[in-house]
C-alpha atoms as a PDB file:
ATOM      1  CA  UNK A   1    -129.184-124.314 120.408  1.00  0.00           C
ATOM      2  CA  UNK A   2    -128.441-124.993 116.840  1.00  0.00           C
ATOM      3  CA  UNK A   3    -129.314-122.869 114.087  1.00  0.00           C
ATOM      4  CA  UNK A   4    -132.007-125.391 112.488  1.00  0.00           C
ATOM      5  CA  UNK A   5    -133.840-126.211 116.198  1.00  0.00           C
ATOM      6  CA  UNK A   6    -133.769-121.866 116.753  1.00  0.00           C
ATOM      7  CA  UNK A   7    -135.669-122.327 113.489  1.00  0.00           C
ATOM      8  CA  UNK A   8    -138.335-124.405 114.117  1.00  0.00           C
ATOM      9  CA  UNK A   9    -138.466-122.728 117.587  1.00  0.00           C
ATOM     10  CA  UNK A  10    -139.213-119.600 115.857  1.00  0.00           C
ATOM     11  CA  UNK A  11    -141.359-121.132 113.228  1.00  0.00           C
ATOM     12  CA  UNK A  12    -143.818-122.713 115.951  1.00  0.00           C
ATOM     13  CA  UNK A  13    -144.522-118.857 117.439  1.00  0.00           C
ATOM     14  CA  UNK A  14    -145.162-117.595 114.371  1.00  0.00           C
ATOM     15  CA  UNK A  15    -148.888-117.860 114.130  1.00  0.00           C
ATOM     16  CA  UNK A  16    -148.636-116.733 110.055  1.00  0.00           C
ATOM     17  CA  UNK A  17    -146.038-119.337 109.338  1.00  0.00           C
ATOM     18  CA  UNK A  18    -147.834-121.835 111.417  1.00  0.00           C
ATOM     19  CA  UNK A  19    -151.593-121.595 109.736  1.00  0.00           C
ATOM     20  CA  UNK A  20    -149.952-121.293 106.456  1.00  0.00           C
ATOM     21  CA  UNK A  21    -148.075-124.252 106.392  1.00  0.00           C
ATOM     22  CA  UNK A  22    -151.380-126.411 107.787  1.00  0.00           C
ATOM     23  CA  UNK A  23    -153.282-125.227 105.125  1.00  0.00           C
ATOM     24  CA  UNK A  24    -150.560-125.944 102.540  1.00  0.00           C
ATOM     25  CA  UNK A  25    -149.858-129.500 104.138  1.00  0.00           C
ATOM     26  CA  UNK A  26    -153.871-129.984 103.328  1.00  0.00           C
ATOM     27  CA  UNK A  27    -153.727-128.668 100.071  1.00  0.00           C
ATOM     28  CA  UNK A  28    -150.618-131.380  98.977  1.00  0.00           C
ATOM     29  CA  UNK A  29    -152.333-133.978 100.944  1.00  0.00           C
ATOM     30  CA  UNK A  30    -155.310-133.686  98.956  1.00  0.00           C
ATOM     31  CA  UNK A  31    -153.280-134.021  96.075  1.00  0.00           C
ATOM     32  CA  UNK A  32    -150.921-137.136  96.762  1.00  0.00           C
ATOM     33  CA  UNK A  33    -154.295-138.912  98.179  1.00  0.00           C
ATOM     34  CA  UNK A  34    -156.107-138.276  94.084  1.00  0.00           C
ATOM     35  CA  UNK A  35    -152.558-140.121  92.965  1.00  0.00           C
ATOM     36  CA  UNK A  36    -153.972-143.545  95.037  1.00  0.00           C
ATOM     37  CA  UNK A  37    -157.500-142.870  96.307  1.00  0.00           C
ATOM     38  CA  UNK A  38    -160.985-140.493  95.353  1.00  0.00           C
ATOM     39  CA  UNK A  39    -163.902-141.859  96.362  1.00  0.00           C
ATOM     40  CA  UNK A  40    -165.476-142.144  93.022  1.00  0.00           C
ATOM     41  CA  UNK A  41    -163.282-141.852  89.656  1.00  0.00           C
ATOM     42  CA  UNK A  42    -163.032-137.989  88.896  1.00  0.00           C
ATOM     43  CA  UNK A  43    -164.604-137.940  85.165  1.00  0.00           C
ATOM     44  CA  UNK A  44    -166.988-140.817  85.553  1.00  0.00           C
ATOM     45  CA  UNK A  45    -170.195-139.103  84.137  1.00  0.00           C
ATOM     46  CA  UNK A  46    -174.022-140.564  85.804  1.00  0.00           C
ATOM     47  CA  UNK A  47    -176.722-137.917  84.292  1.00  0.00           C
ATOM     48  CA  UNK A  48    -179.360-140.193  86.399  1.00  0.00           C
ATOM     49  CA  UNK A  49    -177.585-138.669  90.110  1.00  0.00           C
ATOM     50  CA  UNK A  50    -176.632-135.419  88.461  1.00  0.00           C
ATOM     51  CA  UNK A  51    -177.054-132.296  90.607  1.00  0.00           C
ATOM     52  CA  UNK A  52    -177.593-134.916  93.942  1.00  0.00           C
ATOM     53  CA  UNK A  53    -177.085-133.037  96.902  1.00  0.00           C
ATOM     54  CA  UNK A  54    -174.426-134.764  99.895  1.00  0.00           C
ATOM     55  CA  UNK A  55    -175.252-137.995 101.143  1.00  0.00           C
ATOM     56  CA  UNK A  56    -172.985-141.053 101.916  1.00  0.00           C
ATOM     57  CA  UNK A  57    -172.278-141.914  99.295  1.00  0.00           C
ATOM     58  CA  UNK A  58    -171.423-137.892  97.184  1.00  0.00           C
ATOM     59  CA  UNK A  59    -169.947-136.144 100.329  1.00  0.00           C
ATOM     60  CA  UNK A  60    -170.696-132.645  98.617  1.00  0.00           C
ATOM     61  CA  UNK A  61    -173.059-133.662  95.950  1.00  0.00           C
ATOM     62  CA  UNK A  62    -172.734-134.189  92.082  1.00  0.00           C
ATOM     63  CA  UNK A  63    -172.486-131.928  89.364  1.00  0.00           C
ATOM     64  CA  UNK A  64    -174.689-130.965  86.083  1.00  0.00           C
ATOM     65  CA  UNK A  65    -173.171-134.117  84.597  1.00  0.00           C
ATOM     66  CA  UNK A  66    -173.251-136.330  88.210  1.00  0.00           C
ATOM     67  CA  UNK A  67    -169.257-136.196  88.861  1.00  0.00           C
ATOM     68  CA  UNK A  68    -168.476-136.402  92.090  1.00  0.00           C
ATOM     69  CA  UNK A  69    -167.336-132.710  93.599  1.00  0.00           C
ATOM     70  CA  UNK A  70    -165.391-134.478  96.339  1.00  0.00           C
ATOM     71  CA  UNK A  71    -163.244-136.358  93.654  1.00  0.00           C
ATOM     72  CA  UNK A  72    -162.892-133.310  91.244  1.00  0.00           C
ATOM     73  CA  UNK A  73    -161.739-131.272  94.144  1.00  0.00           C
ATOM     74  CA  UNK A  74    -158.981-133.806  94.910  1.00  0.00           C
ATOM     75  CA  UNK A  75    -157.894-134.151  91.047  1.00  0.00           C
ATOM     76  CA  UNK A  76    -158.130-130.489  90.474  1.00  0.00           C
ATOM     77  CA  UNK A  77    -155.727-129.703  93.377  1.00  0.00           C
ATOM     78  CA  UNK A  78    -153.455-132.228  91.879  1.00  0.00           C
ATOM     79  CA  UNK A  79    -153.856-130.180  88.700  1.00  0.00           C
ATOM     80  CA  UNK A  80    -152.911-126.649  90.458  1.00  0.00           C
ATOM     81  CA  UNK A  81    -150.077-128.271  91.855  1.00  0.00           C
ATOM     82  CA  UNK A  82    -148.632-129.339  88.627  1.00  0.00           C
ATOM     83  CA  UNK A  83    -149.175-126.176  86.717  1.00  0.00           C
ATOM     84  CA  UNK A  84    -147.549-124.426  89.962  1.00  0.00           C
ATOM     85  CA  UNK A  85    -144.655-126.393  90.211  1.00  0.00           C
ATOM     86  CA  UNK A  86    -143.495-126.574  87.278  1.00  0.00           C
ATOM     87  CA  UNK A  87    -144.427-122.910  85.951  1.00  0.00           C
ATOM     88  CA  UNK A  88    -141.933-121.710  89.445  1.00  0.00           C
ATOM     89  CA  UNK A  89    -139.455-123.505  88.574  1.00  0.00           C
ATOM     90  CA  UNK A  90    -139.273-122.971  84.710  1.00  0.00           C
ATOM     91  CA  UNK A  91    -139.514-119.091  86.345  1.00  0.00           C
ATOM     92  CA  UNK A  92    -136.694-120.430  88.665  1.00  0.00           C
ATOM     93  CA  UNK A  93    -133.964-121.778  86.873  1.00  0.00           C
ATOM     94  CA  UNK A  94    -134.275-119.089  83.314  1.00  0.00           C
ATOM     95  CA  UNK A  95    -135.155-115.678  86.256  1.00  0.00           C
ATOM     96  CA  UNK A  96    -132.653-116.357  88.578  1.00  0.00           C
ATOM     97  CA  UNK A  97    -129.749-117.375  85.734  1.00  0.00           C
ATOM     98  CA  UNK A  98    -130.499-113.941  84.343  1.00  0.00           C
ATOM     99  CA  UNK A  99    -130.973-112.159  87.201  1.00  0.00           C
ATOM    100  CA  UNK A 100    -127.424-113.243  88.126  1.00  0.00           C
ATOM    101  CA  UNK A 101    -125.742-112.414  84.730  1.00  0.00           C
ATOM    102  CA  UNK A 102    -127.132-109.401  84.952  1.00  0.00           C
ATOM    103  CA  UNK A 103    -125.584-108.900  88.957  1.00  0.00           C
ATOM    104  CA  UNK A 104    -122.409-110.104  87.850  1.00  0.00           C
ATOM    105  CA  UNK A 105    -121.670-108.339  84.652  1.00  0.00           C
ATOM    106  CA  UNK A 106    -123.036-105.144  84.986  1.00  0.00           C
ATOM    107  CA  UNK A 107    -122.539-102.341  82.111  1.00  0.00           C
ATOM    108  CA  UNK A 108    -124.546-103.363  78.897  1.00  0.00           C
ATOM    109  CA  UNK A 109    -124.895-107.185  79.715  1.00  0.00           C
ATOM    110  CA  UNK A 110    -127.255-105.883  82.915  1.00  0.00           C
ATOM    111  CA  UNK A 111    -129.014-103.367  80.995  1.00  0.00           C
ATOM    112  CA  UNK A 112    -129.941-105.674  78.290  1.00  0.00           C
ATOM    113  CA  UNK A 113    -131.417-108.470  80.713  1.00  0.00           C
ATOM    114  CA  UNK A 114    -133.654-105.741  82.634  1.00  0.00           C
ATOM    115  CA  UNK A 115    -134.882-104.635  79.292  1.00  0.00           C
ATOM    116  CA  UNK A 116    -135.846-108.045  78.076  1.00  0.00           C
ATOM    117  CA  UNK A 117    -136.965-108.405  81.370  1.00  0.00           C
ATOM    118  CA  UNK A 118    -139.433-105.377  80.592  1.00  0.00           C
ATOM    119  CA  UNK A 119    -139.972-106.405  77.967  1.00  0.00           C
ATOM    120  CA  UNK A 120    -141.344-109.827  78.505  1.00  0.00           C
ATOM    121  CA  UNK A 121    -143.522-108.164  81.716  1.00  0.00           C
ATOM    122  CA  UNK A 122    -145.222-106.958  78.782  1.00  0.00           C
ATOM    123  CA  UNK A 123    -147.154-110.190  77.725  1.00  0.00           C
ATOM    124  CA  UNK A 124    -148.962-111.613  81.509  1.00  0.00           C
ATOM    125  CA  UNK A 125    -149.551-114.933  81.025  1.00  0.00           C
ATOM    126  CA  UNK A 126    -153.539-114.368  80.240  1.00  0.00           C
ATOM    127  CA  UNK A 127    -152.048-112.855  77.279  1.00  0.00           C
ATOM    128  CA  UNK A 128    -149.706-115.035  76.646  1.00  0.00           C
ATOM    129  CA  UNK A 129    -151.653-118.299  76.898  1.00  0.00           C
ATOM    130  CA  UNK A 130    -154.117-116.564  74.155  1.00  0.00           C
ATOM    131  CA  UNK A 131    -150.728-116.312  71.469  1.00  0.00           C
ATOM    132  CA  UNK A 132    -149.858-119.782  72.370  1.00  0.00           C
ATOM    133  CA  UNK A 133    -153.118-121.342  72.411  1.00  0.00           C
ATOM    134  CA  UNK A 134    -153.823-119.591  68.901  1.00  0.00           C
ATOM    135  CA  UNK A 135    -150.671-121.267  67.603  1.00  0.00           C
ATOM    136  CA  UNK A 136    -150.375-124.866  69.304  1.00  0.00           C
ATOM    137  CA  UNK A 137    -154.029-124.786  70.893  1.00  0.00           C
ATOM    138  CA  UNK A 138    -155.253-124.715  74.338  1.00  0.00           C
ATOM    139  CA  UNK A 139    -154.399-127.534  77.096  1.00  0.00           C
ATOM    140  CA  UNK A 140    -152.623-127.996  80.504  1.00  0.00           C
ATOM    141  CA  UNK A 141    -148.866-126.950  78.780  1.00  0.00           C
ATOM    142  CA  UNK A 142    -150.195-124.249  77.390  1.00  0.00           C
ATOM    143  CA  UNK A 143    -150.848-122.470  80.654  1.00  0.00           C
ATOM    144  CA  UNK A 144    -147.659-123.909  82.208  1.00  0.00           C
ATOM    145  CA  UNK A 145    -145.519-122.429  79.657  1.00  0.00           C
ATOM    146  CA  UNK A 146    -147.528-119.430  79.774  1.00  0.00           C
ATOM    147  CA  UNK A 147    -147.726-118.733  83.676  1.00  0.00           C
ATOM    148  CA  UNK A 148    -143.838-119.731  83.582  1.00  0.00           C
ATOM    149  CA  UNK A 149    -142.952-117.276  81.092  1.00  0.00           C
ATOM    150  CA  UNK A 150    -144.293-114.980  83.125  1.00  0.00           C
ATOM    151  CA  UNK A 151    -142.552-116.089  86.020  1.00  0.00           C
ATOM    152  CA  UNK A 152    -138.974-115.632  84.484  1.00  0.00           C
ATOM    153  CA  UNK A 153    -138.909-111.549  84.573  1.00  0.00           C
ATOM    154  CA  UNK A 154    -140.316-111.815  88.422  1.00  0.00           C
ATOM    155  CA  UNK A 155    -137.007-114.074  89.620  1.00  0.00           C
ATOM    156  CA  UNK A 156    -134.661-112.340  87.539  1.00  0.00           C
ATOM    157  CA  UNK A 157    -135.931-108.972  89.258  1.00  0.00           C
ATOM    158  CA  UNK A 158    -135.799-110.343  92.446  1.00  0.00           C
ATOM    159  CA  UNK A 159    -133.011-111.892  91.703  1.00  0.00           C
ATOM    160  CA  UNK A 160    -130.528-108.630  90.348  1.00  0.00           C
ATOM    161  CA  UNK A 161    -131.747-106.776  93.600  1.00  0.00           C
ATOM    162  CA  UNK A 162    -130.698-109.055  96.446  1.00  0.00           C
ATOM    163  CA  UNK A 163    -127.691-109.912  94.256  1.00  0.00           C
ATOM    164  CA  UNK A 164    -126.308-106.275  94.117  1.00  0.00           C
ATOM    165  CA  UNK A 165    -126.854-105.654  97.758  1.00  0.00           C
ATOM    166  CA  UNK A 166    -124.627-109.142  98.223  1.00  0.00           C
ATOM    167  CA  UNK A 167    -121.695-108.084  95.693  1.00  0.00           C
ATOM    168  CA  UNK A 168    -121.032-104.932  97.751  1.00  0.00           C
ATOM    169  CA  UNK A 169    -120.474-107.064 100.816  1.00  0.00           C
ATOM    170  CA  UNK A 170    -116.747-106.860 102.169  1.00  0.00           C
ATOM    171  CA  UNK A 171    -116.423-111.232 101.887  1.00  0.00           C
ATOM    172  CA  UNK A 172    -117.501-110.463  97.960  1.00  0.00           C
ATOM    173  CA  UNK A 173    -114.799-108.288  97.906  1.00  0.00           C
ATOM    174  CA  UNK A 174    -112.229-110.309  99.142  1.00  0.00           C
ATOM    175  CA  UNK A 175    -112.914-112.791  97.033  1.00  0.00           C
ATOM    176  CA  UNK A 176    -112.646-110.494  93.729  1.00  0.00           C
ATOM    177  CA  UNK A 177    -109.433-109.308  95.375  1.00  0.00           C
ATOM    178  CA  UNK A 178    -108.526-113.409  95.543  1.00  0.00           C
ATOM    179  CA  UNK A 179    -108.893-113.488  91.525  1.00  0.00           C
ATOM    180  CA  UNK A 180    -112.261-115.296  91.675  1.00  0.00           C
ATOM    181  CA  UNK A 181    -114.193-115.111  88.810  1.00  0.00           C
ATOM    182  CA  UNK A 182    -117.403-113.493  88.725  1.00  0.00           C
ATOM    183  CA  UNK A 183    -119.709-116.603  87.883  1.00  0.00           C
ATOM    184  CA  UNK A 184    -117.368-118.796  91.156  1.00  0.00           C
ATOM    185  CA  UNK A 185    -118.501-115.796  93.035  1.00  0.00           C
ATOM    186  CA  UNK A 186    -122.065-115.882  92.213  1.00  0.00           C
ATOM    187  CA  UNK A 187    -122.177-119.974  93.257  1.00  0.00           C
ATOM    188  CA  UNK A 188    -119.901-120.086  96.328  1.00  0.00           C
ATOM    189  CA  UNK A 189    -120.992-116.387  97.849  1.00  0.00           C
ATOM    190  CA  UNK A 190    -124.052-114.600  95.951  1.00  0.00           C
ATOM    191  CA  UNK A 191    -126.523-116.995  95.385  1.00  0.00           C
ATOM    192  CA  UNK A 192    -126.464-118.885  98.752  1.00  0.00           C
ATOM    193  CA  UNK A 193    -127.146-115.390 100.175  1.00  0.00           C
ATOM    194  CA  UNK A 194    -130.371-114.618  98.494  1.00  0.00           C
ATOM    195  CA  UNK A 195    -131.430-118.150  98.422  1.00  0.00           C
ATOM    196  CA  UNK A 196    -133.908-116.726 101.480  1.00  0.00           C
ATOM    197  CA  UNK A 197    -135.385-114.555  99.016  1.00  0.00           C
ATOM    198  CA  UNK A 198    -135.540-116.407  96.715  1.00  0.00           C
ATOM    199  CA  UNK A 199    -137.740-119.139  98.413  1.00  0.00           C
ATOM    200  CA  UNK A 200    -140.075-116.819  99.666  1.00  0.00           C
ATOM    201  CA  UNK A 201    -140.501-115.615  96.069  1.00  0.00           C
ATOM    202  CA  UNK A 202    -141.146-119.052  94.660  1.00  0.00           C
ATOM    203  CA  UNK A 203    -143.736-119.282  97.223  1.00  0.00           C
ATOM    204  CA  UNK A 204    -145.601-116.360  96.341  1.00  0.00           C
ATOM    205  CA  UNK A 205    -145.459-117.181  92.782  1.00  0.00           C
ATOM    206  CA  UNK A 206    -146.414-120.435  93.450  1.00  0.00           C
ATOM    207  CA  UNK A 207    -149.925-119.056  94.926  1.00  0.00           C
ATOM    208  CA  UNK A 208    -150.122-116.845  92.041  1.00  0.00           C
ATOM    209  CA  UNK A 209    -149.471-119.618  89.464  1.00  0.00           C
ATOM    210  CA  UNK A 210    -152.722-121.603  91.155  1.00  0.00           C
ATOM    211  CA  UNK A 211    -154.743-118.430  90.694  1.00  0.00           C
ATOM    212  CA  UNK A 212    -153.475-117.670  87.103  1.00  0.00           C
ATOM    213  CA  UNK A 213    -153.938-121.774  86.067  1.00  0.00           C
ATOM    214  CA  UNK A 214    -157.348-121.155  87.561  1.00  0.00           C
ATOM    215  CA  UNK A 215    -158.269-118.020  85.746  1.00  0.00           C
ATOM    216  CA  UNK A 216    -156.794-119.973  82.156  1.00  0.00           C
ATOM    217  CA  UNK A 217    -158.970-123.021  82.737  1.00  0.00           C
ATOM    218  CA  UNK A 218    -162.549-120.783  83.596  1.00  0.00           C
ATOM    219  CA  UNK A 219    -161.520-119.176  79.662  1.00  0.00           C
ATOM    220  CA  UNK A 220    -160.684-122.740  78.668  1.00  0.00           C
ATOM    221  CA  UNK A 221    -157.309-121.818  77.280  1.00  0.00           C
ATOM    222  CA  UNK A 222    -155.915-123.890  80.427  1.00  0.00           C
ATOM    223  CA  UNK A 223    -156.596-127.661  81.808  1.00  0.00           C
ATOM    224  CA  UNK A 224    -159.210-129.312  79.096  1.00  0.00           C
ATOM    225  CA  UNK A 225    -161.967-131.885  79.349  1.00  0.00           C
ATOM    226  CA  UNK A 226    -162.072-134.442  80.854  1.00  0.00           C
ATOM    227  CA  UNK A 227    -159.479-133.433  83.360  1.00  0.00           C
ATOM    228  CA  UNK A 228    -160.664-131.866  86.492  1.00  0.00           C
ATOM    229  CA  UNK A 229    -159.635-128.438  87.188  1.00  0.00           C
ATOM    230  CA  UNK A 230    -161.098-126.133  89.762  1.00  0.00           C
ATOM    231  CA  UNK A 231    -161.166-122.899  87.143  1.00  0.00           C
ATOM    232  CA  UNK A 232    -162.883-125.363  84.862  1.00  0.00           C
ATOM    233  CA  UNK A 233    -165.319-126.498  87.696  1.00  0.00           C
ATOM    234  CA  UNK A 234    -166.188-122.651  88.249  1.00  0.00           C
ATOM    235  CA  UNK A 235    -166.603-122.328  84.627  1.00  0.00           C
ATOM    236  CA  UNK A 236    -169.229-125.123  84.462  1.00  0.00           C
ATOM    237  CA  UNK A 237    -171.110-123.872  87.977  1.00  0.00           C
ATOM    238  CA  UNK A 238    -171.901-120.563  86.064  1.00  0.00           C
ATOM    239  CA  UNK A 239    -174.712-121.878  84.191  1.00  0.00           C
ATOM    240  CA  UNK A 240    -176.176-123.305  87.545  1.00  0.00           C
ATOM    241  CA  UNK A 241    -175.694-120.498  89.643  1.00  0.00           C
ATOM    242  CA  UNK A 242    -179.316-120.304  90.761  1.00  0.00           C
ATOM    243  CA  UNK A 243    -180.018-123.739  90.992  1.00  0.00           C
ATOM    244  CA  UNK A 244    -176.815-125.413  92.459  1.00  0.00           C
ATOM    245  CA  UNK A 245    -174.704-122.602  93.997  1.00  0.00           C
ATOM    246  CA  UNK A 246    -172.777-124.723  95.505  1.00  0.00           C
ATOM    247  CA  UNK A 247    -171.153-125.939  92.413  1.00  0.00           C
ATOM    248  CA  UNK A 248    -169.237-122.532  92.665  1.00  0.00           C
ATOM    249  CA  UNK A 249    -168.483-122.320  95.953  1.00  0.00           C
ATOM    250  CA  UNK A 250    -166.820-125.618  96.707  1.00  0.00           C
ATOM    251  CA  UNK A 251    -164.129-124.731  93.953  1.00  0.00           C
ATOM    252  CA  UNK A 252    -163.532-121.051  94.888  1.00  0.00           C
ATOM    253  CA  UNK A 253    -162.949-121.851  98.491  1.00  0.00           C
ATOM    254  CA  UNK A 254    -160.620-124.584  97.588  1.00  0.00           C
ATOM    255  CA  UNK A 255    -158.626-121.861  95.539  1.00  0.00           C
ATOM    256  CA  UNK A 256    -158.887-119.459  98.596  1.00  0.00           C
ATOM    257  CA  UNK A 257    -157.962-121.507 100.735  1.00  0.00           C
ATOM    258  CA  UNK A 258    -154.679-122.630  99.002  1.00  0.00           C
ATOM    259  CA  UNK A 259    -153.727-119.389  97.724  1.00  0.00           C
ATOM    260  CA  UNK A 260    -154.331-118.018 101.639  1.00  0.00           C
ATOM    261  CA  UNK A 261    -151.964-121.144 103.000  1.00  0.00           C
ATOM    262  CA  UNK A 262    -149.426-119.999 100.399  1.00  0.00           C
ATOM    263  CA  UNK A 263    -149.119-116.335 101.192  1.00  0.00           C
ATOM    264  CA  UNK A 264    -149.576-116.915 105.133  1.00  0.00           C
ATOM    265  CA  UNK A 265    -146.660-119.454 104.933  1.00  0.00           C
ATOM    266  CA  UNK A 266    -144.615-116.977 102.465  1.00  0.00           C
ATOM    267  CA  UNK A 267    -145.188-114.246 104.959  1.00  0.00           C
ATOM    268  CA  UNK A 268    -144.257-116.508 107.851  1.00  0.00           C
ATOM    269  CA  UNK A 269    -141.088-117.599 106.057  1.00  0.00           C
ATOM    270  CA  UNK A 270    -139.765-113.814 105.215  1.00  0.00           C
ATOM    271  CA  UNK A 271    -140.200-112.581 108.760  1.00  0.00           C
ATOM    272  CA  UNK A 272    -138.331-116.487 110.008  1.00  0.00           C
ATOM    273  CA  UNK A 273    -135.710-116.215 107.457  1.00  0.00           C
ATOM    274  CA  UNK A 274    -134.435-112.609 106.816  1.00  0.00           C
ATOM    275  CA  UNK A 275    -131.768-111.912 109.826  1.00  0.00           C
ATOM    276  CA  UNK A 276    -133.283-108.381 110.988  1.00  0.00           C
ATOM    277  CA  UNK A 277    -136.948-109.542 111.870  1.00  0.00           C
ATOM    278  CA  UNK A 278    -135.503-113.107 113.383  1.00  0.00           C
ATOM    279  CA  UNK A 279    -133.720-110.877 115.563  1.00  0.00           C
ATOM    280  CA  UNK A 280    -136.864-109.027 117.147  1.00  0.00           C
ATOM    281  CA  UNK A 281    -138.769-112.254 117.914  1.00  0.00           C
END
């Protein structure tokens, strides 16, 4: 059996892995079907039908403003997915270069990465969206380049540890005793060996970047008007808690729900892809 069908073998009894990656596939679904379809455009505003409960033709009602929650739902996952993306791998590319310097030069090069690296763990994104948005203003770029800030310290952490543990392997070592550089080892030997680790990281991040975008937009330093966001929509449902609950609900579960999927299929994919637990199932 080859490696990748022992995979998916694997994969499809691990109940974790499984659920997760349904309620992922939903999640992205939603948003690639906002990019062509949403049953009614996502900021068209009709005060007349505002706060109209489902029917045919709102499947979950309106809002204070008569949007339709179905087609801000759709939108705002497309939203979540952007900020996500691009926050992981702008965490991604800047973490894991440093994270490898720092593995592969050791002494005062290593030390002075993991102090920035402190450093910079200092400022969470919440805090670092406030700087920014006092400086260039609030908006969707704002939180990206916050969250993904934030995200850089994570991956080069993650990063230095699984990368030590691979440079004291015996085929590292032979290939120092070859005369290969340090950065020809990192590509060819260290970084395809934590590459495991290093997806499920982006994963988990990934869920935390849709919370953190959501938590930005709710204190409107994130996604503004008239773009649908599902932190915004929660931020707009406060003011009708008692008369439309719902207006709260529909947004947090959608959060819930794709920050659950996330972590079930980040789970799923440690135990799948680290060698020791694939060997027990």
């Amino acid at each position: 059996m080859s490696a990748k069908a022992s995979f998916w073998s694997r994969a499809r009894r691990n109940p974790s892995f499984m659920l997760g990656s349904v309620l992922t596939a939903l999640f992205v679904a939603s948003a690639l079907l906002s990019l062509v379809w949403t049953p009614w455009p996502a900021t068209e505003i009709d005060i007349p039908n505002k706060l109209a409960p489902p029917s045919a033709a709102h499947w979950l009602g309106t809002d204070s403003l008569g949007r339709d929650i179905v087609s801000q739902l759709l939108v705002g996952a497309r939203t979540s997915i952007l900020v996500g993306v691009v926050a992981v791998l702008i965490g991604l590319v800047l973490g894991v270069a440093a994270g490898a310097l720092a593995s592969a030069r050791r002494g005062w090069v290593e030390e002075g990465v993991m102090r920035l690296s402190d450093f910079t763990f200092a400022f969470p994104a919440l805090l670092s969206a406030i700087m920014l948005g006092a400086i260039y203003g609030p908006g969707l770029m704002t939180g990206i380049v916050a969250i993904g800030v934030f995200n850089i310290p994570v991956f080069a952490r993650t990063t230095r540890a699984a990368a030590n543990a691979v440079w004291a392997r015996e085929y590292v070592l032979a290939a120092r005793a070859a005369g290969l550089g340090p950065w020809r080892i990192s590509v060819d030997h260290v970084l395809p060996n934590i590459a495991s680790v290093l997806i499920v990281q982006a994963t988990v991040q990934f869920a935390t970047a849709i919370i953190a975008e959501a938590a930005l937009s709710y204190l409107g330093l994130g996604t503004q008007p008239p773009m649908p966001s599902w932190g915004r929509m929660l931020n707009e449902a406060q003011t009708q808690m008692f008369q439309a609950p719902q207006l709260a609900i529909y947004p947090g579960a959608a959060i819930a729900l794709a920050v659950l999927g996330l972590n079930l299929m980040g789970d799923g994919l440690r135990d799948l892809l680290d060698p020791k637990l694939a060997r027990k199932r």
